[in-house]
PDB file of N, CA and C in Angstrom:
ATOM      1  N   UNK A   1     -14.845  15.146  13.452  1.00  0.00           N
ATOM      2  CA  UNK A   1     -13.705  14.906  14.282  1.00  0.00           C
ATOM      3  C   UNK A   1     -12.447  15.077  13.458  1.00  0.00           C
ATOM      4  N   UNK A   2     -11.786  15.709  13.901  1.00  0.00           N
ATOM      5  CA  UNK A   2     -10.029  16.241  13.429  1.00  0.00           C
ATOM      6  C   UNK A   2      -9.166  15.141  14.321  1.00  0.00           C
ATOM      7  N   UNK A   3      -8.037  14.556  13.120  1.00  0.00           N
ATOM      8  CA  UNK A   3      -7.290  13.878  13.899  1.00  0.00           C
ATOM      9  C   UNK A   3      -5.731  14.999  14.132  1.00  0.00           C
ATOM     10  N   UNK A   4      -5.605  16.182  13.340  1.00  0.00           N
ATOM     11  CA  UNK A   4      -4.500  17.098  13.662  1.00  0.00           C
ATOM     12  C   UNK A   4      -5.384  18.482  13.500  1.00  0.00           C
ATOM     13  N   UNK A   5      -4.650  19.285  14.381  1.00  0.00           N
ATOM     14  CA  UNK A   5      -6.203  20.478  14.517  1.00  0.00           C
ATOM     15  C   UNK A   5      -5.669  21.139  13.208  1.00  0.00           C
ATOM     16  N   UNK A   6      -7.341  21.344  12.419  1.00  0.00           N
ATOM     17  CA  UNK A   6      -7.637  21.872  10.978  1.00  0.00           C
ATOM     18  C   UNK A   6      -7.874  20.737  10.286  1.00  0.00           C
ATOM     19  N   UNK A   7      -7.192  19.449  10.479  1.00  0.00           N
ATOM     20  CA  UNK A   7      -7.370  18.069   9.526  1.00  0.00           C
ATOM     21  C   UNK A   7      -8.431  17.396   9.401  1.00  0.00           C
ATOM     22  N   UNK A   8      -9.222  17.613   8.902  1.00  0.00           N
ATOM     23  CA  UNK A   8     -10.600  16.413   8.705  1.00  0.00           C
ATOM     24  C   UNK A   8     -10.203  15.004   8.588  1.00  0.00           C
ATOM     25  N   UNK A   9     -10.720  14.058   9.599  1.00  0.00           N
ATOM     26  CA  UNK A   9     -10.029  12.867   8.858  1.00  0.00           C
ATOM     27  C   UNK A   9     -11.054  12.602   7.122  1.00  0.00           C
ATOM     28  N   UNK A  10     -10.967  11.531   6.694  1.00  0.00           N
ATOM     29  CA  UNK A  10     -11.366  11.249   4.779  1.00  0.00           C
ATOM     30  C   UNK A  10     -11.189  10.017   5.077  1.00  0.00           C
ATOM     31  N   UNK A  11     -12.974   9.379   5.233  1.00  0.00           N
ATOM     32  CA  UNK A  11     -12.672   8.070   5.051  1.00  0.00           C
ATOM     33  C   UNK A  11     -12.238   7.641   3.221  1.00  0.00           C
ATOM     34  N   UNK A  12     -12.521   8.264   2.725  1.00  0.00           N
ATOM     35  CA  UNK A  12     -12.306   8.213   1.153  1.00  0.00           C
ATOM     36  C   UNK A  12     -11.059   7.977   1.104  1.00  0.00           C
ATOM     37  N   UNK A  13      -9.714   9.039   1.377  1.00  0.00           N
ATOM     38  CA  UNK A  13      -8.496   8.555   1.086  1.00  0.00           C
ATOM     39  C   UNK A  13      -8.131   7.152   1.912  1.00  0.00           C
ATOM     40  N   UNK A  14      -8.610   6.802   3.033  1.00  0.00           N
ATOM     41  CA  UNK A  14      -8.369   5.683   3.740  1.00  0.00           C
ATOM     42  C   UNK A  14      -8.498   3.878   2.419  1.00  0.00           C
ATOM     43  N   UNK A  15     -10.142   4.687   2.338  1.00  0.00           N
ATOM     44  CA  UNK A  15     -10.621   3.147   0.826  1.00  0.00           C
ATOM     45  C   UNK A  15      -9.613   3.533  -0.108  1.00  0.00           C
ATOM     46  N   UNK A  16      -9.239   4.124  -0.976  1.00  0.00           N
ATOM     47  CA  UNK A  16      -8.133   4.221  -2.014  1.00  0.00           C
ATOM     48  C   UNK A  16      -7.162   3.943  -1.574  1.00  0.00           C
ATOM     49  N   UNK A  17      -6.565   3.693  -0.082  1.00  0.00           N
ATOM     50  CA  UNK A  17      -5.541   3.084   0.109  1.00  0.00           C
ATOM     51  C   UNK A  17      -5.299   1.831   0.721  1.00  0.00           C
ATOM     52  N   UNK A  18      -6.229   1.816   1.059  1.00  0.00           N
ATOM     53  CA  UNK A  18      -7.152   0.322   1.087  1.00  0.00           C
ATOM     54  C   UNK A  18      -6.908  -0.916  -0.594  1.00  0.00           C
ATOM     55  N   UNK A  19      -7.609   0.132  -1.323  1.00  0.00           N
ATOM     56  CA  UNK A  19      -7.396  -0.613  -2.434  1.00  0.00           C
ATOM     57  C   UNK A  19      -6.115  -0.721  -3.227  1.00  0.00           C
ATOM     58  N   UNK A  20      -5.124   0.512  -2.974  1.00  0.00           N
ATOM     59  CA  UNK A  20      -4.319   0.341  -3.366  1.00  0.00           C
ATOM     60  C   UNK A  20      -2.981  -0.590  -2.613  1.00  0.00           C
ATOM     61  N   UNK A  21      -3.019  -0.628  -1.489  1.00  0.00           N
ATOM     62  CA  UNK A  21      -2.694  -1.607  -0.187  1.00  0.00           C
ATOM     63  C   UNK A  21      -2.428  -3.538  -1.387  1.00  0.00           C
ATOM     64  N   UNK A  22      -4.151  -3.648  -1.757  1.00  0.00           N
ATOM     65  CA  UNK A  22      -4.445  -4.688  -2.367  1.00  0.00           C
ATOM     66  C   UNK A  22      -3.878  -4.830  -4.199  1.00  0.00           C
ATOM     67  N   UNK A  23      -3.741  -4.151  -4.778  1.00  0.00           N
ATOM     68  CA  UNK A  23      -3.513  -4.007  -5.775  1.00  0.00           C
ATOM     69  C   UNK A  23      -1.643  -3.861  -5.763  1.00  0.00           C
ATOM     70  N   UNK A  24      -1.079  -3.596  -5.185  1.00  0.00           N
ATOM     71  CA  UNK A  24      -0.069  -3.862  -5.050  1.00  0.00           C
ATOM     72  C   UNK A  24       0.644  -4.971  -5.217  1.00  0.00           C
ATOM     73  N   UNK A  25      -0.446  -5.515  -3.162  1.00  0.00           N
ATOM     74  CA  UNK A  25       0.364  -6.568  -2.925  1.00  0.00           C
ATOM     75  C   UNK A  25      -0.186  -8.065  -4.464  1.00  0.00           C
ATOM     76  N   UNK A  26      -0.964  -7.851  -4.777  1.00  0.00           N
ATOM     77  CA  UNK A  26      -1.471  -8.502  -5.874  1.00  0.00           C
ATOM     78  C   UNK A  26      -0.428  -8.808  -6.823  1.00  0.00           C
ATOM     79  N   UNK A  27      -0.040  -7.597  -7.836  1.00  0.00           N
ATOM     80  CA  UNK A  27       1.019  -7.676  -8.317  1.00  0.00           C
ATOM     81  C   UNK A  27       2.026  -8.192  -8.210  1.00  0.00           C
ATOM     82  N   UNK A  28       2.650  -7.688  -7.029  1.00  0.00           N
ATOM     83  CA  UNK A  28       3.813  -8.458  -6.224  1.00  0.00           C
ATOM     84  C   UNK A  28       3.871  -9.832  -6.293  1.00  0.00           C
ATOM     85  N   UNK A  29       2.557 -10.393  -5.725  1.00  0.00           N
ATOM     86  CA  UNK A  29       2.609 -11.927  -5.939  1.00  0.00           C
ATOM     87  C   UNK A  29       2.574 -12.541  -7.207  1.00  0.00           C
ATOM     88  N   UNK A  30       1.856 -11.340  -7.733  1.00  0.00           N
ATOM     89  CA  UNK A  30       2.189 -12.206  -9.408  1.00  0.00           C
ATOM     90  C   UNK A  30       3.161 -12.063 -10.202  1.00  0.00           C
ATOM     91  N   UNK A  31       3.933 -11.080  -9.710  1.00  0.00           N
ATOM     92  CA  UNK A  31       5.240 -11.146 -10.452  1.00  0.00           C
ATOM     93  C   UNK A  31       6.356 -11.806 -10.143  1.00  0.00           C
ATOM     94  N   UNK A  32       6.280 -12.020  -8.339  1.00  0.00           N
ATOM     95  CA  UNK A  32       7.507 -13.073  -8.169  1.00  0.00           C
ATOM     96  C   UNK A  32       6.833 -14.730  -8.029  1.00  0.00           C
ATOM     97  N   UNK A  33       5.701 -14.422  -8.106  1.00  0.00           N
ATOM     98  CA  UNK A  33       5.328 -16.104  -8.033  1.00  0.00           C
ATOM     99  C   UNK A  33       4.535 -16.560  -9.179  1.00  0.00           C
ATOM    100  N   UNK A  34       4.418 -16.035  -9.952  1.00  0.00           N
ATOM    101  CA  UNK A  34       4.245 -16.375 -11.744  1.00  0.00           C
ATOM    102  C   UNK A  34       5.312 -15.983 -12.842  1.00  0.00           C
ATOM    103  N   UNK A  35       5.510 -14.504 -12.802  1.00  0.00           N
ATOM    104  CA  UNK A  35       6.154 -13.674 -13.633  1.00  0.00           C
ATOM    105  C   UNK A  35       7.656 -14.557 -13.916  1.00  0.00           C
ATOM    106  N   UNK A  36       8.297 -14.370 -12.872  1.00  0.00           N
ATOM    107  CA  UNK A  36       9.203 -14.238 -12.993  1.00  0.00           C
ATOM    108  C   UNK A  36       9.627 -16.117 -12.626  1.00  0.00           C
ATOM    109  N   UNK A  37       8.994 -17.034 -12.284  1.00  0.00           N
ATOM    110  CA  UNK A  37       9.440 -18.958 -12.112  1.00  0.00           C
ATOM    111  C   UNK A  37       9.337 -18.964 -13.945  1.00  0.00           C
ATOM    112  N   UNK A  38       8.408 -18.279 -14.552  1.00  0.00           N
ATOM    113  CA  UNK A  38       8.150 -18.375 -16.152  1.00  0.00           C
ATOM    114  C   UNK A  38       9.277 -17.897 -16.765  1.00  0.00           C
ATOM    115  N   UNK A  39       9.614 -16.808 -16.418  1.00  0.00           N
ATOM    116  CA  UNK A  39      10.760 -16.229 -17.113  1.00  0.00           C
ATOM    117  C   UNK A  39      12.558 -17.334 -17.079  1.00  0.00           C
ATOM    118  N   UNK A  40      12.508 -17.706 -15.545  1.00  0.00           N
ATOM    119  CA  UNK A  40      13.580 -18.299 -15.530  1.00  0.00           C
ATOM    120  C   UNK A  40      13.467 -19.692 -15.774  1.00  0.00           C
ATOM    121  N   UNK A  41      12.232 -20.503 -15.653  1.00  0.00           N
ATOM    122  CA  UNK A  41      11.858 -22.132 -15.936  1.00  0.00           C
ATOM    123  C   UNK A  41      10.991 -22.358 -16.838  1.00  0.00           C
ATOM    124  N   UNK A  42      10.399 -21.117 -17.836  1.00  0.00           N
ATOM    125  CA  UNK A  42       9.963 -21.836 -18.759  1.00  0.00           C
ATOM    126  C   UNK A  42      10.593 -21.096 -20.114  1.00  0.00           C
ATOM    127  N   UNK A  43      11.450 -19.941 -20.258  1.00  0.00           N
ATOM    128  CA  UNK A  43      12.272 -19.077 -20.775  1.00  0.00           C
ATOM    129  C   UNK A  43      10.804 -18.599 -21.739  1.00  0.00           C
ATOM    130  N   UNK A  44      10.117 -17.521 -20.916  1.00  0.00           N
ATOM    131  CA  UNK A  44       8.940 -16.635 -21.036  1.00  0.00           C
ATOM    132  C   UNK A  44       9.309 -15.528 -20.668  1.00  0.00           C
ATOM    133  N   UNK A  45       9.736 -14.869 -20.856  1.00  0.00           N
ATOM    134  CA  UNK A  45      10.308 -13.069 -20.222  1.00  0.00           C
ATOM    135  C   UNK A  45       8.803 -12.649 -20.282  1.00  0.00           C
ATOM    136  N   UNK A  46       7.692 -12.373 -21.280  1.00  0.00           N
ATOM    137  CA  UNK A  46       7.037 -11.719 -21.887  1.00  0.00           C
ATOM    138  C   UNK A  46       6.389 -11.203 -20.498  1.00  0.00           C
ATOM    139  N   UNK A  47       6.361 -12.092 -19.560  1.00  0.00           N
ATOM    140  CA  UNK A  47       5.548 -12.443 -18.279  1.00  0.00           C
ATOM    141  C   UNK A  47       5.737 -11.094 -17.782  1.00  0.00           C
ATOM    142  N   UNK A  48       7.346 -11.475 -17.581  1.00  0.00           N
ATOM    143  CA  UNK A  48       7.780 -10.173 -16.559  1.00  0.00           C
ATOM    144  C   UNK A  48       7.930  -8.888 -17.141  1.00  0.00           C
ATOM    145  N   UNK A  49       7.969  -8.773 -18.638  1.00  0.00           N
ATOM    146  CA  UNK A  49       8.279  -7.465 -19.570  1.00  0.00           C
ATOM    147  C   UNK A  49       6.104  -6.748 -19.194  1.00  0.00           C
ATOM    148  N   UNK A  50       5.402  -7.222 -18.872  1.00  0.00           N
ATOM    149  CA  UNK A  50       4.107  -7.392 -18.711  1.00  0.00           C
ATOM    150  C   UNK A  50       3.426  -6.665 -17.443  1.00  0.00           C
ATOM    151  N   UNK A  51       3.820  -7.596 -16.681  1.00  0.00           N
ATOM    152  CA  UNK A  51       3.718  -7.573 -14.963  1.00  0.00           C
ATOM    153  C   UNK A  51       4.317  -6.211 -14.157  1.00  0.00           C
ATOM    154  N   UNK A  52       5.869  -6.182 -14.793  1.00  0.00           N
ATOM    155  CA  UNK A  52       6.602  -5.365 -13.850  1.00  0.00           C
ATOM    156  C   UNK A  52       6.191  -3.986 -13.942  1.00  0.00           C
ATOM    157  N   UNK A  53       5.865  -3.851 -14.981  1.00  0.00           N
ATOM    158  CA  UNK A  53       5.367  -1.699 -15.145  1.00  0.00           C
ATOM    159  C   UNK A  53       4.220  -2.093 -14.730  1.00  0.00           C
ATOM    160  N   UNK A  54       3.225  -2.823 -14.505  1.00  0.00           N
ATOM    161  CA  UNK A  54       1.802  -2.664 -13.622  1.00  0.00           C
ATOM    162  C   UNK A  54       2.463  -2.842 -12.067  1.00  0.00           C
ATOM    163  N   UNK A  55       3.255  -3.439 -11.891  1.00  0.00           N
ATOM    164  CA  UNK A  55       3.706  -3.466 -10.281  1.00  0.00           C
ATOM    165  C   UNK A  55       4.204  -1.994  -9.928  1.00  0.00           C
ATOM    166  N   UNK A  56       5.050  -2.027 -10.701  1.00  0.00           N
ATOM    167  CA  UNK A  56       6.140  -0.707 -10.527  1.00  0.00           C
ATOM    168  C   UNK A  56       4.602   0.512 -10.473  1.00  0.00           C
ATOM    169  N   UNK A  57       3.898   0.433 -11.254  1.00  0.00           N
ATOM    170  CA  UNK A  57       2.819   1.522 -11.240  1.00  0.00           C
ATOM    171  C   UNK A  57       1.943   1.595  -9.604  1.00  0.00           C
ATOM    172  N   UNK A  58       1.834   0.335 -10.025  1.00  0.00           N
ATOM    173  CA  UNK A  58       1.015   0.035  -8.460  1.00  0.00           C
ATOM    174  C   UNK A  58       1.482   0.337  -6.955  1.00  0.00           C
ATOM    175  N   UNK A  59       2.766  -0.162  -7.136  1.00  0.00           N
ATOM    176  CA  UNK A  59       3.622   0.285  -6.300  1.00  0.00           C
ATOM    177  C   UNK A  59       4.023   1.631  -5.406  1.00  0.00           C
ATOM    178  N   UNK A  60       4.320   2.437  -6.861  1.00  0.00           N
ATOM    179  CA  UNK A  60       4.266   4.246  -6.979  1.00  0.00           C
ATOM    180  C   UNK A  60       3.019   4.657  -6.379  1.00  0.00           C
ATOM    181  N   UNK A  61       1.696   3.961  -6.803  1.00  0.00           N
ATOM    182  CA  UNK A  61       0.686   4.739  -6.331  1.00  0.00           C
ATOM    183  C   UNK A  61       0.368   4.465  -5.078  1.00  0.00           C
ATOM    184  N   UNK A  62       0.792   3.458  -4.396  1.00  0.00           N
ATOM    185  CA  UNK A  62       0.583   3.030  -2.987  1.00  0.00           C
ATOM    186  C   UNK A  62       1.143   4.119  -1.960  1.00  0.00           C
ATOM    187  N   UNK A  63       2.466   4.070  -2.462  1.00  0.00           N
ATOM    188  CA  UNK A  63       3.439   4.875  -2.114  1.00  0.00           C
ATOM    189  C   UNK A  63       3.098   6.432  -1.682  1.00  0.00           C
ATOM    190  N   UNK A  64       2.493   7.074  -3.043  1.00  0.00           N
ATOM    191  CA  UNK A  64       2.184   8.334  -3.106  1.00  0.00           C
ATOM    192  C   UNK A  64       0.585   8.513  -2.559  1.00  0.00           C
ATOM    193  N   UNK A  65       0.001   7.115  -2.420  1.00  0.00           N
ATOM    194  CA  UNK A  65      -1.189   7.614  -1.068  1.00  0.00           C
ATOM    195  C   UNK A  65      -0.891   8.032   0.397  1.00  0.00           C
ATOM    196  N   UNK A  66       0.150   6.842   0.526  1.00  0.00           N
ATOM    197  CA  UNK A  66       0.622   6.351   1.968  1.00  0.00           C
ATOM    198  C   UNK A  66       1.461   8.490   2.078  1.00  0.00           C
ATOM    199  N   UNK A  67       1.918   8.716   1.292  1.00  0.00           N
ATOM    200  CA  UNK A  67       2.729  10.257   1.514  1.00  0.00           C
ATOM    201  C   UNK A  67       1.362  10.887   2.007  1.00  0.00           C
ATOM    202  N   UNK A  68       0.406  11.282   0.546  1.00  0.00           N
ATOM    203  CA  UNK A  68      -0.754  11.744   0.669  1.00  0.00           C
ATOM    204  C   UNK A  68      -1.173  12.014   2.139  1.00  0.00           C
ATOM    205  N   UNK A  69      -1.416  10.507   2.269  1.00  0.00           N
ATOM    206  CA  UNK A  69      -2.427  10.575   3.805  1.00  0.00           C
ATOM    207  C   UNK A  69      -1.303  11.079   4.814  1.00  0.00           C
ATOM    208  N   UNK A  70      -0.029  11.122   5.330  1.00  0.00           N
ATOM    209  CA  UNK A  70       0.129  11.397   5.927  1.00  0.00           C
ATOM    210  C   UNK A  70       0.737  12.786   6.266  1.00  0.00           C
ATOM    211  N   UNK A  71       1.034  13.433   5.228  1.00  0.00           N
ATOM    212  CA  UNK A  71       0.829  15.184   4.950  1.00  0.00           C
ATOM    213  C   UNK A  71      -0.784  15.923   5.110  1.00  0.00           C
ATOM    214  N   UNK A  72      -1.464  14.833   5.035  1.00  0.00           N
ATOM    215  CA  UNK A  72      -3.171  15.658   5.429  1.00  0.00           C
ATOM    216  C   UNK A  72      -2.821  15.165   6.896  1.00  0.00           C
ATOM    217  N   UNK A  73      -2.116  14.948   7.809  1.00  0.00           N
ATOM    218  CA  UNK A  73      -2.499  14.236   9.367  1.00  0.00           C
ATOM    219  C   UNK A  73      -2.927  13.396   9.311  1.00  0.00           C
ATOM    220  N   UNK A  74      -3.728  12.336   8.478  1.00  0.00           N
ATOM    221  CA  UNK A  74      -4.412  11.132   8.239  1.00  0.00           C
ATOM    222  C   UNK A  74      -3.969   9.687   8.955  1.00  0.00           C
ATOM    223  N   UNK A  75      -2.450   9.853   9.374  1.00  0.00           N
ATOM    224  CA  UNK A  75      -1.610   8.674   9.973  1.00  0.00           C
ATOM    225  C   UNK A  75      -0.216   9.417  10.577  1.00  0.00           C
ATOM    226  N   UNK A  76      -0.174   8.738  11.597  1.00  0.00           N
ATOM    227  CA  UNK A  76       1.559   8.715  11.644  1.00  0.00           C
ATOM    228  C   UNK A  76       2.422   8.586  11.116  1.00  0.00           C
ATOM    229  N   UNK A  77       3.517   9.101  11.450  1.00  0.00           N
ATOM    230  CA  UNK A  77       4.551   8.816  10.968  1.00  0.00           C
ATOM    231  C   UNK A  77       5.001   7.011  11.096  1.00  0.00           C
ATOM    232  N   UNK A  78       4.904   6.748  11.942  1.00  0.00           N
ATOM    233  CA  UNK A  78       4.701   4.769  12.459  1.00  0.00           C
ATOM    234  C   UNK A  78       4.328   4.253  11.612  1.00  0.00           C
ATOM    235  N   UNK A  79       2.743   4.679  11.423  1.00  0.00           N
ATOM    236  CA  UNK A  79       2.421   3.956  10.519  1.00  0.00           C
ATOM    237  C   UNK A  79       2.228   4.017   9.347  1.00  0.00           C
ATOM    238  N   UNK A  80       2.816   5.354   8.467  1.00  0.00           N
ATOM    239  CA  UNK A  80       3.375   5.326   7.136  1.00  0.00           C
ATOM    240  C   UNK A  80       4.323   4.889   7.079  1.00  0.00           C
ATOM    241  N   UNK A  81       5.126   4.441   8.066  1.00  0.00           N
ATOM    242  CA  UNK A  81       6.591   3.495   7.935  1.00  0.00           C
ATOM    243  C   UNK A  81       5.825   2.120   7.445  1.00  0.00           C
ATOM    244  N   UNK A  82       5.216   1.959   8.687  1.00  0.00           N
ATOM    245  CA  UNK A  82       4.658   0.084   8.615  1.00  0.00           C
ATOM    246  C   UNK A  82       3.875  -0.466   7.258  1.00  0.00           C
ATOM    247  N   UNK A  83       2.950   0.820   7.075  1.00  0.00           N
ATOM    248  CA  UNK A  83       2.580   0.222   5.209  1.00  0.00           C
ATOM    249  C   UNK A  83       3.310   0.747   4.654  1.00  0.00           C
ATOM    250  N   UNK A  84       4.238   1.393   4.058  1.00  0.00           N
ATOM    251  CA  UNK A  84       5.522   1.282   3.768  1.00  0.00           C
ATOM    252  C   UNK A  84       6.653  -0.079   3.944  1.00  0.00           C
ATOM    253  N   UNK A  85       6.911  -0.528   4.875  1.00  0.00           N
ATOM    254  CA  UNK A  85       7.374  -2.101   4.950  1.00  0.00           C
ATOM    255  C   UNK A  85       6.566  -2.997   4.126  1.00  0.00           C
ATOM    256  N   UNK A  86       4.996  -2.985   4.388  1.00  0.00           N
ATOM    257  CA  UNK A  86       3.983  -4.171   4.111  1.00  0.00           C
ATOM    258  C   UNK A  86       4.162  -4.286   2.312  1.00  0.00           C
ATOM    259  N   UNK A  87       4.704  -3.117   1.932  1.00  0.00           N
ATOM    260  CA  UNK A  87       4.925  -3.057   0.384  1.00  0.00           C
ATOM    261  C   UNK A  87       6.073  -3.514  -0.301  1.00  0.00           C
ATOM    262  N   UNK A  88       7.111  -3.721   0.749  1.00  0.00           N
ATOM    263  CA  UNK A  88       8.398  -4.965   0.245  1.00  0.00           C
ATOM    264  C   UNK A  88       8.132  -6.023   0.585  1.00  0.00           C
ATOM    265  N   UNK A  89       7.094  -6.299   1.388  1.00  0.00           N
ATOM    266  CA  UNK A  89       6.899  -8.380   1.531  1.00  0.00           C
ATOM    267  C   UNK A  89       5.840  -8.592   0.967  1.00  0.00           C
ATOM    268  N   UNK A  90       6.030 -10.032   0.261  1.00  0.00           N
ATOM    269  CA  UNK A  90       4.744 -10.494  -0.439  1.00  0.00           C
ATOM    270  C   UNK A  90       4.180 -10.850   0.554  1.00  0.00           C
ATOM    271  N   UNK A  91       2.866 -10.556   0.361  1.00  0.00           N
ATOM    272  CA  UNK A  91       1.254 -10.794   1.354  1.00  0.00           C
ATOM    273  C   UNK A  91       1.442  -9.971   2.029  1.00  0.00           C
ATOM    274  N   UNK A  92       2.460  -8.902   2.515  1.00  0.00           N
ATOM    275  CA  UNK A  92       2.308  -8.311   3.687  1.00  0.00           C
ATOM    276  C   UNK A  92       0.905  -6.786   3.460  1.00  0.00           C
ATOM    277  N   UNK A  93       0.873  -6.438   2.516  1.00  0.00           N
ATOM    278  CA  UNK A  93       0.053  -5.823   1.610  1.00  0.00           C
ATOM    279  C   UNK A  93      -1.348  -6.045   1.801  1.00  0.00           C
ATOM    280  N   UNK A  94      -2.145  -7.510   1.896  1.00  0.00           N
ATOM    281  CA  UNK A  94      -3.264  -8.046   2.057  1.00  0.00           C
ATOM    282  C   UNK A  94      -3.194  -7.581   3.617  1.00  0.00           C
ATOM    283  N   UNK A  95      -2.051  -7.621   4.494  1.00  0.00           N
ATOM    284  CA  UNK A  95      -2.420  -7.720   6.118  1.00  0.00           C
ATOM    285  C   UNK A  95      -2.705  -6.036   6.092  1.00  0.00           C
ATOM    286  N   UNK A  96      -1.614  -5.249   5.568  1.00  0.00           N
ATOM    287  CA  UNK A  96      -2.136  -3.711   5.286  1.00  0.00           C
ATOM    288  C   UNK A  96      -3.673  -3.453   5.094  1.00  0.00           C
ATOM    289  N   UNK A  97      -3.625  -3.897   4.343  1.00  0.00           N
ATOM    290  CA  UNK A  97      -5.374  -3.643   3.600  1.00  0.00           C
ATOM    291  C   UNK A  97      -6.361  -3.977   4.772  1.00  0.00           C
ATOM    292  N   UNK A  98      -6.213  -5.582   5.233  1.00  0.00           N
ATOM    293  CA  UNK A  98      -6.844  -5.864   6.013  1.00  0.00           C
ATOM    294  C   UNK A  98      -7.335  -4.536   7.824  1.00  0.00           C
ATOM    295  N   UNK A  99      -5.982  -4.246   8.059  1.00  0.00           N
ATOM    296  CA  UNK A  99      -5.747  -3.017   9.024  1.00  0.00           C
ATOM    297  C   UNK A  99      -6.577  -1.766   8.941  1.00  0.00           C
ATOM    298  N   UNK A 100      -6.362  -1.536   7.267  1.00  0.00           N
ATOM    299  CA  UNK A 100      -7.081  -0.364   6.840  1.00  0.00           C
ATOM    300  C   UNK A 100      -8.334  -0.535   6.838  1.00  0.00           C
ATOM    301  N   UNK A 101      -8.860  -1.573   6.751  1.00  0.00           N
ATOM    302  CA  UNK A 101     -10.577  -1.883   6.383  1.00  0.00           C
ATOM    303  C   UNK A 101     -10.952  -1.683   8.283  1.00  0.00           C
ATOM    304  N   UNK A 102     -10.387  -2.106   8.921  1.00  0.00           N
ATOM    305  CA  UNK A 102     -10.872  -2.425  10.044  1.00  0.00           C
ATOM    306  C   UNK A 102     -10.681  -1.277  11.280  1.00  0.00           C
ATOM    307  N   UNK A 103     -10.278   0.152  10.527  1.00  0.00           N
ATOM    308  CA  UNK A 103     -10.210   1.071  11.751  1.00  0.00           C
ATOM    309  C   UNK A 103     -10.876   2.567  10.667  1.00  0.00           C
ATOM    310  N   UNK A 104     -11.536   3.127  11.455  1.00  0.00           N
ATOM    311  CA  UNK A 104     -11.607   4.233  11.141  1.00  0.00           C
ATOM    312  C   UNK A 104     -10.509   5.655  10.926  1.00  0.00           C
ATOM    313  N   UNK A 105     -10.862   6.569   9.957  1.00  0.00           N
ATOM    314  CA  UNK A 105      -9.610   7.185  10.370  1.00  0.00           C
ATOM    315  C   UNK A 105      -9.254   8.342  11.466  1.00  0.00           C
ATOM    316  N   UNK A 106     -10.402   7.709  12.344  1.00  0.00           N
ATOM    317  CA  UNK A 106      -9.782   9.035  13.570  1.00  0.00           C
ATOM    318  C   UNK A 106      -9.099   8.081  14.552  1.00  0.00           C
ATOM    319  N   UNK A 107      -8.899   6.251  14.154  1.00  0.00           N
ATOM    320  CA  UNK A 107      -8.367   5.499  14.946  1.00  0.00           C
ATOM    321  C   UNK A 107      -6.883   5.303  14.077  1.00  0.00           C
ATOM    322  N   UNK A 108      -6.514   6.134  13.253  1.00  0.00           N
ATOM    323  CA  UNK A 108      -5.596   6.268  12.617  1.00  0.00           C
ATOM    324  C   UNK A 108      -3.953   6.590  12.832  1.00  0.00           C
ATOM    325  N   UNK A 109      -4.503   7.940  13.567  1.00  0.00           N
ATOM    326  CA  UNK A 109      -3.803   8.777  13.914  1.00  0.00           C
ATOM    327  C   UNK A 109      -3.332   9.170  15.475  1.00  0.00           C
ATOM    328  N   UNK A 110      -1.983   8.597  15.003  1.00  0.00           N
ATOM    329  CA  UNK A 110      -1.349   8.382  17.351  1.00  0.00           C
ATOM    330  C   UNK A 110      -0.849   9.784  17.577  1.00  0.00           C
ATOM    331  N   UNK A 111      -0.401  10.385  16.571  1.00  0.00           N
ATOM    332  CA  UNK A 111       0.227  11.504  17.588  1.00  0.00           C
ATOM    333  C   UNK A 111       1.705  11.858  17.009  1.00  0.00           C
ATOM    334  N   UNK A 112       1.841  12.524  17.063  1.00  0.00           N
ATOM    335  CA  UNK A 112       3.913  12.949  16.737  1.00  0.00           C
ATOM    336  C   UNK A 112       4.409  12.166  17.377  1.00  0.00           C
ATOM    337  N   UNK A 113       4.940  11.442  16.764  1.00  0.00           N
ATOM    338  CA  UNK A 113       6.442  10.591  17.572  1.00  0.00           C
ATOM    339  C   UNK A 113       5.793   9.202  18.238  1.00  0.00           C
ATOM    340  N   UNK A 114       4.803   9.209  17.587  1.00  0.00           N
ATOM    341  CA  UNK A 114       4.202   8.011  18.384  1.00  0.00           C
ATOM    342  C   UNK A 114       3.929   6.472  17.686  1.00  0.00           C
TER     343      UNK A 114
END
C-alpha cells in the first residue's frame, strides 16, 4: 500500500522516529529539569556543558526524520507541524512517540492540505 502514488509507506522510518520522538523528549527533560536547577542552585554548569550537545543532537535528528518522512509522503504536512511542536514542550515528545507507536504508516498520511 502507497500512501502518495510511487511512495511505499516504511514502517522502519516510522520506529526511528518513534525512537527518536523519545530520545529527545528525554533529553529535554533532563536538561531543564536536572541540567540546568544544578547549574543555577547548586553552581554545577558541568551538567548543562554535558546535556545540551546530546539534546541539541537529539533534537537535530528528530527534526531531520520528521523532514525525512515527510519528503518520502510518509506524513503530512499537519502532522510534521504537530511533531514538530511536540519537540518544544517537555513531555510533549513521549505523547509523539506514543501516536507513532499506535498507527501504522498508511494511517499516517491525510492528504495535501489536510
Amino acid at each position: 500500500m502507497s500512501n502518495v502514488e510511487g511512495t511505499e509507506a516504511d514502517p522502519g522510518q516510522l520506529r526511528w522516529l518513534r525512537i527518536a520522538a523519545v530520545a529527545e523528549a528525554t533529553t529535554l527533560l533532563l536538561l531543564v529539569g536536572v541540567a540546568v536547577p544544578l547549574k543555577h542552585f547548586s553552581d554545577l554548569p558541568l551538567a548543562v556543558r554535558i546535556l545540551g550537545p546530546i539534546h541539541g543532537f537529539a533534537f537535530v535528528a528528530y527534526l531531520w526524520l520528521i523532514l525525512q518522512s515527510l519528503g518520502a509522503g510518509l506524513m503530512s504536512r499537519s502532522v510534521a507541524a504537530r511533531l514538530t511542536l511536540c519537540a518544544l514542550i517537555p513531555l510533549a515528545g513521549y505523547l509523539a512517540a506514543h501516536r507513532l507507536a499506535h498507527r501504522t504508516p498508511d494511517q499516517f498520511y491525510r492528504g495535501p492540505g489536510r
